[in-house]
Structures are given as structure tokens and as C-alpha cells.
Protein backbone atom coordinates (compact mmCIF):
# COMPACT_ATOMS: atom_id res chain seq x y z
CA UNK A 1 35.23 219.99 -49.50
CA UNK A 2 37.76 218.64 -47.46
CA UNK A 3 38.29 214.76 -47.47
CA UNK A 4 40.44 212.47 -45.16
CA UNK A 5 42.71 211.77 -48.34
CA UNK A 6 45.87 210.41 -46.67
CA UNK A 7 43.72 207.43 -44.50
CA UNK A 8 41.88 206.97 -47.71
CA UNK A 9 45.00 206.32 -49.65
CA UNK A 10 46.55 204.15 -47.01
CA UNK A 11 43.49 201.82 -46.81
CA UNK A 12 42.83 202.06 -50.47
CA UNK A 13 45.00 198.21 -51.13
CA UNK A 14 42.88 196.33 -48.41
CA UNK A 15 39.73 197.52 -49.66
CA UNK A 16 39.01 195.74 -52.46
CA UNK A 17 37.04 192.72 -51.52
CA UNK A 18 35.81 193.50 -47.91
CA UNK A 19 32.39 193.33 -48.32
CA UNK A 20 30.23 192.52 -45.09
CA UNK A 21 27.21 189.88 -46.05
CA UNK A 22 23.48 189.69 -44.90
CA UNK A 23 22.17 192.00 -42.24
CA UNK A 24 25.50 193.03 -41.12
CA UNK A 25 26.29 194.45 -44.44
CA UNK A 26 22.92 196.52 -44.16
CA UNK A 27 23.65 197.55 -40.60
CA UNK A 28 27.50 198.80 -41.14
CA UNK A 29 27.20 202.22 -42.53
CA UNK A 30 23.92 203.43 -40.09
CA UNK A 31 25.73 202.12 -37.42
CA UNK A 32 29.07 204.17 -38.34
CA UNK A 33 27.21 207.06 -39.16
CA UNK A 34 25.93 207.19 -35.85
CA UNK A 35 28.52 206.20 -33.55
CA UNK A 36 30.47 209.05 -35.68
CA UNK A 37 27.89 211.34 -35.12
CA UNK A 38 27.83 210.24 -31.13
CA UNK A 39 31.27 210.67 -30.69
CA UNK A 40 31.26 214.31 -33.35
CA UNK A 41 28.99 215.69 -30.45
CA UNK A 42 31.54 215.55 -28.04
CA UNK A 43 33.79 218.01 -30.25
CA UNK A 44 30.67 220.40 -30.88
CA UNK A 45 30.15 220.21 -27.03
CA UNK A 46 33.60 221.34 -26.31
CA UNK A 47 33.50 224.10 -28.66
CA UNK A 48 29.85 225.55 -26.63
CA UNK A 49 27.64 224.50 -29.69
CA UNK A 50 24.15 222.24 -29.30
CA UNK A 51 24.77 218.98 -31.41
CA UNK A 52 21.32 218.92 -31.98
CA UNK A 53 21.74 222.22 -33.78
CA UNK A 54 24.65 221.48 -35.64
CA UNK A 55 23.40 218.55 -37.32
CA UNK A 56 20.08 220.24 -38.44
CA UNK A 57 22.30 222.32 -40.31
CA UNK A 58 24.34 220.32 -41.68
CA UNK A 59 21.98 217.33 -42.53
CA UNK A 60 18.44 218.64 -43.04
CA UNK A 61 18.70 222.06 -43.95
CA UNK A 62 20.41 221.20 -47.03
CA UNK A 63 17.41 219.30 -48.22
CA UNK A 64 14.62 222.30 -47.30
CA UNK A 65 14.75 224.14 -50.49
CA UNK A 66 15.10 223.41 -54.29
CA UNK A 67 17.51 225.78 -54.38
CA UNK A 68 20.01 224.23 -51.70
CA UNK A 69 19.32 221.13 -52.81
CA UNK A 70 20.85 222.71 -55.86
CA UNK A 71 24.21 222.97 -54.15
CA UNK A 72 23.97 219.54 -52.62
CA UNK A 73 23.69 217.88 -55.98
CA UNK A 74 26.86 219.80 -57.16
CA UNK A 75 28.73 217.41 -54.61
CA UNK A 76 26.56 214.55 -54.97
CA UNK A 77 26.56 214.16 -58.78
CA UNK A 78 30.96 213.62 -59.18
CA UNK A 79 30.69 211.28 -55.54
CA UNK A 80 28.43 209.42 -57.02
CA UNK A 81 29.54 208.55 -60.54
CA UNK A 82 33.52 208.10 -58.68
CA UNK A 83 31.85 206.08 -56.57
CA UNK A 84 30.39 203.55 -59.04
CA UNK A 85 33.44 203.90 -61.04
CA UNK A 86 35.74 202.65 -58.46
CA UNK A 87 33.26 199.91 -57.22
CA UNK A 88 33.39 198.07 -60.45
CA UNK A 89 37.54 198.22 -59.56
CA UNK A 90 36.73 197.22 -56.24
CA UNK A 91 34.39 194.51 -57.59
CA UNK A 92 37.95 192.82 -59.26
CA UNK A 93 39.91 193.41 -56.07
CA UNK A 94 41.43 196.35 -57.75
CA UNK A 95 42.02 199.49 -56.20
CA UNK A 96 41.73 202.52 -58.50
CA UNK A 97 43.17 205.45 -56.11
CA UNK A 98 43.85 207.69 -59.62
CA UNK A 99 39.97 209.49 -59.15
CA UNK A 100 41.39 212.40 -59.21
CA UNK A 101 43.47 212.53 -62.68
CA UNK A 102 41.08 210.53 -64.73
CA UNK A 103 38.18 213.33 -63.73
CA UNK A 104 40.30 216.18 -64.69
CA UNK A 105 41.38 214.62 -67.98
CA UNK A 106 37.20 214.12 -68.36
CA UNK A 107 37.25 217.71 -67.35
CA UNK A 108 39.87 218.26 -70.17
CA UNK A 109 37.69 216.62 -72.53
CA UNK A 110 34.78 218.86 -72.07
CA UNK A 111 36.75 221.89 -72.09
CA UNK A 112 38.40 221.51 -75.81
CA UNK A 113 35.22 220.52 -76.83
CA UNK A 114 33.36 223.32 -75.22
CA UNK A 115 35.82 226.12 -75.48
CA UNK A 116 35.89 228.34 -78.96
CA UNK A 117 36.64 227.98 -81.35
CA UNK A 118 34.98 224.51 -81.63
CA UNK A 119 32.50 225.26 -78.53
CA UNK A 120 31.10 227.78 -80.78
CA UNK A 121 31.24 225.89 -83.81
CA UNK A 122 29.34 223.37 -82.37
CA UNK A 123 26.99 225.24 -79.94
CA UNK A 124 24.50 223.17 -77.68
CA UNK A 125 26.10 219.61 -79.25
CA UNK A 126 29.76 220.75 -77.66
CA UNK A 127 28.01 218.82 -74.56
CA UNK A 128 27.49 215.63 -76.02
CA UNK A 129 30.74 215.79 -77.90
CA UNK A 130 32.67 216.75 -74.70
CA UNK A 131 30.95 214.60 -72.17
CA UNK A 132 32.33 211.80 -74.71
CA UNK A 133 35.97 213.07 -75.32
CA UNK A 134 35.69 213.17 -71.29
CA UNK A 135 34.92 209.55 -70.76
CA UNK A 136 37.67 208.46 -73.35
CA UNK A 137 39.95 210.82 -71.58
CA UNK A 138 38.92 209.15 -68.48
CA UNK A 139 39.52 206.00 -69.57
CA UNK A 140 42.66 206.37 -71.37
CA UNK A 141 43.71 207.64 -68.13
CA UNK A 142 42.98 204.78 -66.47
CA UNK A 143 43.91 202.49 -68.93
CA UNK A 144 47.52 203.45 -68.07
CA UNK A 145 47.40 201.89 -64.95
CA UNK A 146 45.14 198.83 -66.09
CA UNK A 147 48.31 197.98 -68.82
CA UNK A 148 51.01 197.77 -66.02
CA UNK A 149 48.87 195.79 -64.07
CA UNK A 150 48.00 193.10 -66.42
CA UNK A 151 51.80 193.39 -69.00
CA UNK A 152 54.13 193.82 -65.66
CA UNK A 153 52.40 193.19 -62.35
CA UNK A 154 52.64 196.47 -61.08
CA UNK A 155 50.54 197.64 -58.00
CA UNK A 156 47.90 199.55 -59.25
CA UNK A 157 47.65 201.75 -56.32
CA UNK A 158 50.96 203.11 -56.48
CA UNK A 159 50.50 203.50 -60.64
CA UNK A 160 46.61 205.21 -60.24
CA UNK A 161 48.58 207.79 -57.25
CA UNK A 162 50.77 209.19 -59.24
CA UNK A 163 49.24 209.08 -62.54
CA UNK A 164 46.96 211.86 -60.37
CA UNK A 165 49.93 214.16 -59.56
CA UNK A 166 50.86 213.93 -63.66
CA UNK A 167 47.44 214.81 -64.12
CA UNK A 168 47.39 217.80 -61.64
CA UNK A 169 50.59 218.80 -63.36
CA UNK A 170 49.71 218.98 -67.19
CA UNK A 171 46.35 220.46 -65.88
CA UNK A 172 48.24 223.24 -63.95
CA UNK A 173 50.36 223.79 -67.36
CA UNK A 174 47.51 223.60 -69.30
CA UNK A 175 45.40 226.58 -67.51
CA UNK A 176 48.49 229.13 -67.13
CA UNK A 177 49.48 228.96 -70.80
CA UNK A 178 48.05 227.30 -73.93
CA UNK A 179 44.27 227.69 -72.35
CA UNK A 180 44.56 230.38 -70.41
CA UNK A 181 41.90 233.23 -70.87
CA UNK A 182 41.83 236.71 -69.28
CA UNK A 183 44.22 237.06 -66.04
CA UNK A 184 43.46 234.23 -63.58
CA UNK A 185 44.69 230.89 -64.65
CA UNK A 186 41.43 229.43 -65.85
CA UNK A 187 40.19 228.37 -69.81
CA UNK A 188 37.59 230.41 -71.39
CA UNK A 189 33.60 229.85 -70.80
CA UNK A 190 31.93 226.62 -72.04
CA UNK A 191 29.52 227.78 -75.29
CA UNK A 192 27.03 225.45 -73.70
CA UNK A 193 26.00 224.01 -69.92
CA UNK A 194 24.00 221.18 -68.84
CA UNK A 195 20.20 222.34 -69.20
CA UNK A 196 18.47 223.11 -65.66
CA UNK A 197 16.13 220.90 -64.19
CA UNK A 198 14.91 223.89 -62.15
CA UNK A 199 15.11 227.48 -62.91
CA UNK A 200 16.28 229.03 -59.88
CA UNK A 201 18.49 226.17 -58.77
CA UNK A 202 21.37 224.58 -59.58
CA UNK A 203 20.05 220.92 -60.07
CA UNK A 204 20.79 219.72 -63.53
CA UNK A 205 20.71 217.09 -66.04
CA UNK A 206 24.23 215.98 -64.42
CA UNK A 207 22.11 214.25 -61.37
CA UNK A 208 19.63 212.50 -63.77
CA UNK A 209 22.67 210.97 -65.96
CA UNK A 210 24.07 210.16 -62.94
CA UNK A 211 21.56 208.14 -61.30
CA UNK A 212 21.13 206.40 -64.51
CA UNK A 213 24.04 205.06 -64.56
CA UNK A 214 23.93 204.09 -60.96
CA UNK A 215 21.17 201.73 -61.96
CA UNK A 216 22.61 200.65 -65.31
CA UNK A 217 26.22 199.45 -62.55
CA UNK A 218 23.60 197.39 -60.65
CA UNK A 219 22.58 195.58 -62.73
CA UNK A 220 26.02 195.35 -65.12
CA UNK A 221 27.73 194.02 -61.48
CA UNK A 222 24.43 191.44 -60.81
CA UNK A 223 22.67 190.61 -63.79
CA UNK A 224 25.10 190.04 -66.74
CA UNK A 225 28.08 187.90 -67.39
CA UNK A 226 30.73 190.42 -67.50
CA UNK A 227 30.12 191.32 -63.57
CA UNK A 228 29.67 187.97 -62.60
CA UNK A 229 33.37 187.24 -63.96
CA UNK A 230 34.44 190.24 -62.20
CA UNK A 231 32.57 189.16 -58.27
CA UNK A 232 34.77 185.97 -59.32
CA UNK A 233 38.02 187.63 -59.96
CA UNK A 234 37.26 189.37 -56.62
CA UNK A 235 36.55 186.27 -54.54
CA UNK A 236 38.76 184.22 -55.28
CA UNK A 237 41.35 184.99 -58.50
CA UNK A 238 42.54 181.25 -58.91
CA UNK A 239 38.78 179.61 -59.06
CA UNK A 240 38.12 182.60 -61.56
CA UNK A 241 41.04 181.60 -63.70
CA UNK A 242 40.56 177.74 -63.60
CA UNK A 243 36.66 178.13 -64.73
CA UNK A 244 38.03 180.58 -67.83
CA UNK A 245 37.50 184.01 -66.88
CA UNK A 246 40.94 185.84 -69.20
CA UNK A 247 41.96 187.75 -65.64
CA UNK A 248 44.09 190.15 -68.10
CA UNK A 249 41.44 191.14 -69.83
CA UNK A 250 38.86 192.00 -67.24
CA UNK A 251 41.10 193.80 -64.81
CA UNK A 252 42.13 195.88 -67.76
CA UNK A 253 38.37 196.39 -68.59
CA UNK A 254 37.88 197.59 -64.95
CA UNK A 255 40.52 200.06 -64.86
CA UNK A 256 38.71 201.01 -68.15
CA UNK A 257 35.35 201.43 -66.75
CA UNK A 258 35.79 202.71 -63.66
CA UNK A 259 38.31 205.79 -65.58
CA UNK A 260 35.39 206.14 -68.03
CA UNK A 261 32.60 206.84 -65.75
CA UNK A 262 35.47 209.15 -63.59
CA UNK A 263 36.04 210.56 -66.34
CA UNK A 264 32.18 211.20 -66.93
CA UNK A 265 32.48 212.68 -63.56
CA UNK A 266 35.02 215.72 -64.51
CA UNK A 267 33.13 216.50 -67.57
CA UNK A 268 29.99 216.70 -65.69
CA UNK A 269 31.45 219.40 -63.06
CA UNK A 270 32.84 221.15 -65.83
CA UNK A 271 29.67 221.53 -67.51
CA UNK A 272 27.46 221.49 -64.96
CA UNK A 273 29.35 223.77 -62.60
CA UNK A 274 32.44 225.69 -62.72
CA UNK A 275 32.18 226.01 -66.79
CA UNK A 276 35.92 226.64 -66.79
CA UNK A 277 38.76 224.57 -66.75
CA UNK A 278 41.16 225.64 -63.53
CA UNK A 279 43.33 223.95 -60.92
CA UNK A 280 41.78 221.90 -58.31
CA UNK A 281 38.55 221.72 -59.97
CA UNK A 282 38.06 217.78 -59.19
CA UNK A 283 38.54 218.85 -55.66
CA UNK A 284 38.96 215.79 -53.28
CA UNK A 285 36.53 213.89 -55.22
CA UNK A 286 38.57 211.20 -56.46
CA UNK A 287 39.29 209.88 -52.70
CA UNK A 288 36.04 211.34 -51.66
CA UNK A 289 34.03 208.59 -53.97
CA UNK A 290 36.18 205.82 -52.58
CA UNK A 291 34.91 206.57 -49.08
CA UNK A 292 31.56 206.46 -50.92
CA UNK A 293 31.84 203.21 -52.76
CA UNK A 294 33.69 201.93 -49.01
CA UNK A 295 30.49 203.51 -47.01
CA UNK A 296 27.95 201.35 -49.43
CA UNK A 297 29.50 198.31 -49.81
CA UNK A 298 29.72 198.70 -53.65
CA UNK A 299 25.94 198.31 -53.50
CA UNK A 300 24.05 200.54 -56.10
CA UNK A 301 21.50 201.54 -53.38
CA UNK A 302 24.48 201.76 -50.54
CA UNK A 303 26.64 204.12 -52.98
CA UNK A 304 23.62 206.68 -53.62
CA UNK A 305 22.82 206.80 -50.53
CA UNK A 306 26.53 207.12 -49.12
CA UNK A 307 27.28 209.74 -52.13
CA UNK A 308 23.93 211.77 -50.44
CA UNK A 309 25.41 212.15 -47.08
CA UNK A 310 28.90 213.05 -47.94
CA UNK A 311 27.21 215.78 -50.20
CA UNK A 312 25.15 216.98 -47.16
CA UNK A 313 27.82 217.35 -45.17
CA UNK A 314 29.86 219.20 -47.85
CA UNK A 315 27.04 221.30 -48.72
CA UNK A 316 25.84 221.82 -45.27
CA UNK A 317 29.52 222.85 -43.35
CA UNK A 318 29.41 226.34 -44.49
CA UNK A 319 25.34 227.01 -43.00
CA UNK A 320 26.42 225.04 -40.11
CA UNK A 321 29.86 227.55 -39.88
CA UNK A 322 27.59 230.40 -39.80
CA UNK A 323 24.91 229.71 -37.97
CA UNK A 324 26.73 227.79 -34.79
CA UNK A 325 30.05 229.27 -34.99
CA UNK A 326 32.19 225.16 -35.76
CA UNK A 327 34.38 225.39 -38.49
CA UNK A 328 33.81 223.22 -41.89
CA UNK A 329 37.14 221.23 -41.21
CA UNK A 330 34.80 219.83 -38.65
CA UNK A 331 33.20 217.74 -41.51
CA UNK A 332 36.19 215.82 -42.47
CA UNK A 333 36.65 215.03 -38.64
CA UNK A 334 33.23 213.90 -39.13
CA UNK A 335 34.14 212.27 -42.12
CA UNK A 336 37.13 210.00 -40.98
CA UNK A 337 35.40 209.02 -38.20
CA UNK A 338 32.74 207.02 -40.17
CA UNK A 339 35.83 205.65 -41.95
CA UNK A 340 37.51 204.25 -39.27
CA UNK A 341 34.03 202.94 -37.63
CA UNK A 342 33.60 201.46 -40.82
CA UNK A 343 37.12 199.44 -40.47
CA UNK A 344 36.54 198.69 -37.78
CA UNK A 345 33.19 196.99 -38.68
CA UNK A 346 34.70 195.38 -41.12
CA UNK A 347 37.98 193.89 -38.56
CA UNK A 348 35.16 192.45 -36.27
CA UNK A 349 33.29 190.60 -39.24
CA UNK A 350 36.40 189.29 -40.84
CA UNK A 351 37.53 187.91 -37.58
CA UNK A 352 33.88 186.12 -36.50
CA UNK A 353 33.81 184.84 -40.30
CA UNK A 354 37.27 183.23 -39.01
CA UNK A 355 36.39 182.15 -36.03
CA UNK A 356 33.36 180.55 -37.65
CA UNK A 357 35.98 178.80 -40.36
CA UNK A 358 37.82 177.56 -37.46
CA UNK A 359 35.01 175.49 -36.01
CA UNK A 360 33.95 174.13 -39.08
């Protein structure tokens, strides 16, 4: 799954806070999706291939069988839980680009825990007791970055970047020495995965936990004091501060959050899909979830739904490859092409919302 990494990461400080309102914040990702879609079929065109085609099997053939639905969900359960994780960052005006290192320290969590000897010891409760050590992991992670930002000021972009290439580092370590098992550089087989929610598919209790959680960030973000203090911090950090909200505090306990449910991500793939520890096994999904959380607004609905169509293409590039002859990097053409529609979306609300504060 290739992802537009590089435009992510160089829009990643001026998204936090851009949020669209009312109708126009409904209408902003359809509208991208299709005018990236309109202008995709001019590449599939040029290459001899029927758009029409193409998009079936990209888009809906993915969802025509348990069993591919299967492999969709092994894409859409990390997007989605990265995606709420960095909302409740984005919710702060924080930007937590560091996805990527906080999911394979979850993924490090689950593996000690689920590796023998203790993965034996322990048996089916390794998963609880790794899916745990995964979101501290996570959020010790990200708790790195959340410290410099609050003790010195420092940018948390630039902290959560390269706290991932650490990560990828004492990963890559990790898998060709102390955990290494057998020849390729990869840990030894979980004791235990994530039960099956069907028997000849790949869907698991990953997706479940996942869209639990998606519900329990709505209404965290719009029902309870905590997210209401951190909507404030977001709109406007000197009204927040004045009317008592400890800024510090609660842009440490984002940092914290959003690493803990990243982290929750890793250990879920782990578990739930490779059941081995090896290099790039959180994939692009650390800037992949921040195109999801961009895509729906850091609404809980939005970020599902986003999370669902960035698995389908995923999931669907390699039926698509075979069946019309256009490559898979075609999706992450696709893919920044809804990004920069979405920008753009966003450029032309900010400036009517300042022409309209002109006139007033």
C-alpha cells in the first residue's frame, strides 16, 4: 500500500485546525473523491483501459465476498484506529506525523508478549496482555514528543518524524538479532491470533475493537469535558488558557492518546495479520491515517468512512492490476489527488470565511 507520504508530511503542520463547517464540511470529501476520480480517468484512458472498469475493481469488487472483504478490513482496521488517534492531535492543533513508530512499538508490544517463551506461557491471554503492552508502547512513544512540546516548545512535527526513523531503526535491529527466528529477519509465531469473525475470511475481532473505539472518540471529542478543552485549545489557544484549560497538560494527554490508540493499531496487525514481527510491517499506515483523519474532517462518521475507501483502494489495486492491465502505483496517484482536491477545498473556504470577516 503505497501512500503519498512526502505531501502528507509537508502538509501535516497546517492541518491541525482546518475543519470546513455546515454543508460544506459534508460536501468536501464526495466532492474530492470525485473530481479525483474524474480527472484518474484520464490516466486509465491513456493507458487503453475503460474507467468504468477500473473502478468496479477497485471499489466494488472488494466488497462482493466475505472473503475479500477479509482483505479489505486488513487495511481498514490500522487506517482507522491511526486515524482517530491523530484526530484527537488534530483536535489540539497538534500534528502527530510519528504514526508510524508508535504502531511498530504497539507491534513490539504484542510480539514479547506473544512470542515464547511467555506467548506460550500465557496461551490465548498473550492477546490481551500484548494488545496492552502495545498501547503503552504506543503511548510512551508518543509521549516523547508530547514532553518536548509542552517542557521546551519544540515542533512536534519535526520530534513525531524522526522519532519514526528511531523506531524503524531499533525495529530493524530488533528482527535481525535478539528476535530473530529461522533465516529471514522476522520474530517467531504469535502463540495466539485475534479469533475470526468468519471462518474462511480474514475479518476479525481487530475490526469490531476498532469500530468501538471509533464511537467511544465521538463521543470523548463531543460529549465530555476533556474534548471540549481540547476543540478549545484548537480554536483558539489564548481563550482556552484564559478560561483555565492547563494547555501543558492536555497537549501532552493528546500526544498520549493519539500514540495509545496507534499503538493499538500495530498490535492489532500483528495479531490479526502478519503474526510476526518484521520490517515494514506498519507499512505507510502512519501517514496513510492522517490522510484519513484529513479526508473526514476528524468526524467519527467522516474517518470510518474515509478509512473504508483508502482500504478499497489498497485492497482493490492488485484485482484491478490483473484484470485491466494499470499498475497499483496508480492508487496513490489516485490517492494524492483527493489530497490536493481536498486543500484545495479547504484554501477556497478559508478565504470566503475571510472575505465574510472582512465585511463584517
Amino acid at each position: 500500500m503505497n501512500r503519498v507520504s512526502s505531501l502528507v508530511a509537508s502538509m501535516g503542520g497546517g492541518l491541525a485546525g482546518k475543519r470546513q463547517g455546515g454543508l460544506g464540511k459534508l460536501l468536501l470529501l464526495p466532492a474530492a473523491v470525485a473530481a479525483a476520480m474524474l480527472v484518474g480517468s484520464v490516466f486509465i484512458l491513456a493507458v487503453g483501459a475503460n474507467p468504468l472498469e477500473a473502478y468496479y475493481y477497485m471499489l466494488i469488487r472488494p466488497l462482493t465476498s466475505v472473503t475479500a472483504l477479509g482483505e479489505v478490513s486488513m487495511y481498514f482496521t490500522p487506517l482507522l484506529l491511526v486515524g482517530i488517534g491523530v484526530s484527537f492531535a488534530f483536535h489540539a492543533k497538534l500534528s502527530n506525523l510519528g504514526g508510524e513508530g508508535q504502531m511498530l512499538f504497539g507491534a513490539l508490544g504484542m510480539t514479547l508478549m506473544g512470542i515464547p517463551p511467555v506467548g506460550g506461557a500465557l496461551g490465548f491471554w498473550s492477546l490481551p496482555a500484548g494488545i496492552l503492552l502495545g498501547i503503552v508502547q504506543g503511548a510512551g512513544w508518543a509521549a516523547i514528543a508530547g514532553y518536548f512540546k509542552f517542557k521546551f516548545h519544540a515542533s512536534e512535527i519535526i520530534i513525531t518524524l524522526m522519532l519514526n526513523y528511531v523506531a524503524r531503526q531499533i525495529i530493524s535491529y530488533l528482527v535481525f538479532y535478539p528476535l530473530r527466528s529461522g533465516a529471514e529477519p522476522q520474530s517467531a509465531k504469535l502463540a495466539a491470533a485475534l479469533p475470526k469473525l468468519w471462518a474462511t475470511s480474514r475479518l476479525n475481532w481487530g475490526v469490531l475493537i476498532a469500530l468501538a473505539l471509533t464511537v467511544v472518540y465521538g463521543v470523548v471529542v463531543r460529549r465530555t469535558a476533556f474534548g471540549y478543552r481540547l476543540r478549545a485549545l484548537g480554536g483558539s489557544e489564548k481563550a482556552a488558557v484564559y478560561g483555565g484549560v492547563p494547555k501543558d497538560r492536555y497537549y501532552f494527554l493528546a500526544m498520549v492518546l493519539s500514540g495509545a490508540l496507534c499503538g493499538l493499531a500495530g498490535a492489532l496487525q500483528i495479531s490479526g495479520n502478519t503474526m510476526r514481527l518484521m520490517e515494514g510491517v506498519a507499512g505507510d499506515f502512519g501517514f496513510g491515517g492522517i490522510v484519513v483523519a484529513m479526508l473526514g474532517g476528524l468526524h467519527p462518521l467522516g474517518i470510518a468512512a474515509a478509512a473504508l475507501f483508502m482500504a478499497l483502494l489498497s485492497a482493490g489495486s492488485v484485482t484491478m492490476q490483473v484484470k485491466t492491465g494499470i499498475p497499483t502505483s496508480f492508487t496513490s496517484v489516485l490517492e494524492a489527488l483527493i489530497v490536493l482536491f481536498v486543500l484545495l477545498g479547504m484554501a477556497v473556504g478559508g478565504m470566503k470565511l475571510g472575505r465574510k470577516g472582512d465585511r463584517s
